[in-house]
Structure formats: structure tokens, C-alpha cells
Protein backbone atom coordinates (compact mmCIF):
# COMPACT_ATOMS: atom_id res chain seq x y z
CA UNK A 1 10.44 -48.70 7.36
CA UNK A 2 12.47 -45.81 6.74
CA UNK A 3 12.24 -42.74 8.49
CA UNK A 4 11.22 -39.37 6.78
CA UNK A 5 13.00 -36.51 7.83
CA UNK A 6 11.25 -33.34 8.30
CA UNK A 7 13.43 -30.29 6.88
CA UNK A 8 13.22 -27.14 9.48
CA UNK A 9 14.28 -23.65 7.69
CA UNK A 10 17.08 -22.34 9.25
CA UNK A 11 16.30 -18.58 10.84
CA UNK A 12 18.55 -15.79 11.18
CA UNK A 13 19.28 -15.27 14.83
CA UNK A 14 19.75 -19.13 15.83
CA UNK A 15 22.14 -20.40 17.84
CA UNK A 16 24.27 -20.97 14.90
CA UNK A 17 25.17 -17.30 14.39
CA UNK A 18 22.86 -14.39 13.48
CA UNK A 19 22.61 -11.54 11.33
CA UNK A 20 25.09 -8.69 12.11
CA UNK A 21 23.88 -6.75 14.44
CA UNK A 22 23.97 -2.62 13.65
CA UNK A 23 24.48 -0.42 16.06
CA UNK A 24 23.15 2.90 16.75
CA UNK A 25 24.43 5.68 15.43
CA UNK A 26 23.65 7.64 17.86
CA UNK A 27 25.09 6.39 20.64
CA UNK A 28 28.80 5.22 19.60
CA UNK A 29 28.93 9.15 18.74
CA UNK A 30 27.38 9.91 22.43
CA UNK A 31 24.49 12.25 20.79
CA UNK A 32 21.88 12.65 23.72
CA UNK A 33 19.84 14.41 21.63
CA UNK A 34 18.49 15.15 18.37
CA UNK A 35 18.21 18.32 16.67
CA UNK A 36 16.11 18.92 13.94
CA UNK A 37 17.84 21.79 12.51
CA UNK A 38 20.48 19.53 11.59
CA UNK A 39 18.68 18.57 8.09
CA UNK A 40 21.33 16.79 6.43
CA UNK A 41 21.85 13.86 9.69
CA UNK A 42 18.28 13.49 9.11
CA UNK A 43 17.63 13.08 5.39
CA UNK A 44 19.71 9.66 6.20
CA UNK A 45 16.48 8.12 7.90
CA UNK A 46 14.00 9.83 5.06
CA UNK A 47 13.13 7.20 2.39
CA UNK A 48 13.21 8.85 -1.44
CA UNK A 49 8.98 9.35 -1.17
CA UNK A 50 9.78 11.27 1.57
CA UNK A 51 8.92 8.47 4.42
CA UNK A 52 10.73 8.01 8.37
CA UNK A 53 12.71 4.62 7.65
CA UNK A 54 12.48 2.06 10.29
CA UNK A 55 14.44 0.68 13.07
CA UNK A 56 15.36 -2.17 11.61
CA UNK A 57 16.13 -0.66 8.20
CA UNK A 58 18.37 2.86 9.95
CA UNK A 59 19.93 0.21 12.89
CA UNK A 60 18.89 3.66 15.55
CA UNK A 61 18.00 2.09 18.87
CA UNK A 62 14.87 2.54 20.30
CA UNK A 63 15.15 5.55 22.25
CA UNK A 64 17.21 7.62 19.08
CA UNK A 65 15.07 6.12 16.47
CA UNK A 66 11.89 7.95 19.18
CA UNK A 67 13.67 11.26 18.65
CA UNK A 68 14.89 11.00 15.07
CA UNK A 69 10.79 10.46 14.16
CA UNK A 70 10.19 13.59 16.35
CA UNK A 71 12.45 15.82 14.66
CA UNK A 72 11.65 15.07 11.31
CA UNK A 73 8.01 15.73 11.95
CA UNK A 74 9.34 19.15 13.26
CA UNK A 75 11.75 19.84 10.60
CA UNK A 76 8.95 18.58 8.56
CA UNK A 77 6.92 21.58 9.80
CA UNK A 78 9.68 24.24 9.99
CA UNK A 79 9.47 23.40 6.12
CA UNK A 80 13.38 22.33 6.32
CA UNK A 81 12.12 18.86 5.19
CA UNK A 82 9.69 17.78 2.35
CA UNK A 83 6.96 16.00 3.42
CA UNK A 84 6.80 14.02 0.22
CA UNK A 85 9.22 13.82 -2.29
CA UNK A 86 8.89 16.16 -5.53
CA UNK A 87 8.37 15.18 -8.84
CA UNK A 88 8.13 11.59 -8.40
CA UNK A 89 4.53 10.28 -10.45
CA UNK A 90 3.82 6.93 -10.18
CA UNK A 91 -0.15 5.22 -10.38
CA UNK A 92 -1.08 2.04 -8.65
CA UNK A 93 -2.45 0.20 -11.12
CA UNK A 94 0.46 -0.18 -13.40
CA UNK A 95 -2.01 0.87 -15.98
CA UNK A 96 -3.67 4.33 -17.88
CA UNK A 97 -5.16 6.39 -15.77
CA UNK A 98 -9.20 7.63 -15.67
CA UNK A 99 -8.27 10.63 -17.65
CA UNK A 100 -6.60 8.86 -20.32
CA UNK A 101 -9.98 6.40 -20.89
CA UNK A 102 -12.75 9.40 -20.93
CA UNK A 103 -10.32 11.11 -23.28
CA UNK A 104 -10.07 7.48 -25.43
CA UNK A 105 -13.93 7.21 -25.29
CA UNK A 106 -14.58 10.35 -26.53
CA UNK A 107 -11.98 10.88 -29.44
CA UNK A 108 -14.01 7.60 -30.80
């Protein structure tokens, strides 16, 4: 009778080592807080369609990452920041669009 070995999946964080951790920003400069006139520090936590990036994607801690969301949706507002990102067309489906088929249908 031989024994059958179940095979775990090793996860990052383990006691084996994790991932590296990031740090925030934020505080190894000492910034208490966040100003949203300062567009070009915050078009680092915009994603290209114009979206706030995450915690876990911009390493902010809680607290900064709080504030960074707050003055983008300011700056956002001020009009100093797009609230989507121009020029960029893309459909869903992968596939022609409504137009294009009603146009199709009635060239036939």
C-alpha cells in the first residue's frame, strides 16, 4: 500500500518568504497630505482609461491611498484631470458594431 501524496500550491506570503513588500510612497517622503493641484504626483495612480489604481497595484497605504482617491475626484472636478481617457475606442464584443450590420442589411 503506498501512500498518495497530496500536492498543496505554494502561496505567496508563507512562511517560506513572501512577495516584496512596497512601501508607501507617501510616507518614506513624510507627505501628510495630499494635494490635488499637484496633477502630475497624481496621474501616477490614474490607469490609461482614466481609472484610480488600487492599493495593491500603487503600494499607497491605506490612509494615503484614502486621500490620493479624494484628490483625484477633486482634481477630477477642477477639470485638471480627465475623467476618462481621450481617444481611446474600443467595443466589447470584439466584433462589428450595430451600426455596421443595419448599414450591411441595407446596402443588400
Amino acid at each position: 500500500m503506498a501512500r498518495e501524496r497530496t500536492q498543496q500550491r505554494k502561496r505567496p506570503g508563507g512562511p517560506q518568504g513572501g512577495p516584496k513588500r512596497r512601501n508607501c510612497f507617501f510616507c518614506k517622503e513624510k507627505i501628510d497630505e495630499i494635494d490635488y493641484k499637484n496633477v502630475n504626483q497624481l496621474r501616477r495612480y490614474i490607469s490609461e482609461k482614466g481609472k484610480i489604481r488600487s492599493r495593491r497595484i500603487t503600494g499607497a497605504c491605506r490612509r494615503h491611498q484614502v486621500q490620493v482617491a479624494q484628490a483625484v475626484k477633486r482634481a477630477r472636478e477642477m477639470a485638471l484631470l480627465p475623467y476618462v481617457a481621450e481617444g481611446v475606442e474600443e467595443s466589447r464584443g470584439g466584433g462589428r458594431g450595430r451600426r455596421d450590420r443595419d448599414r450591411d442589411r441595407e446596402e443588400r
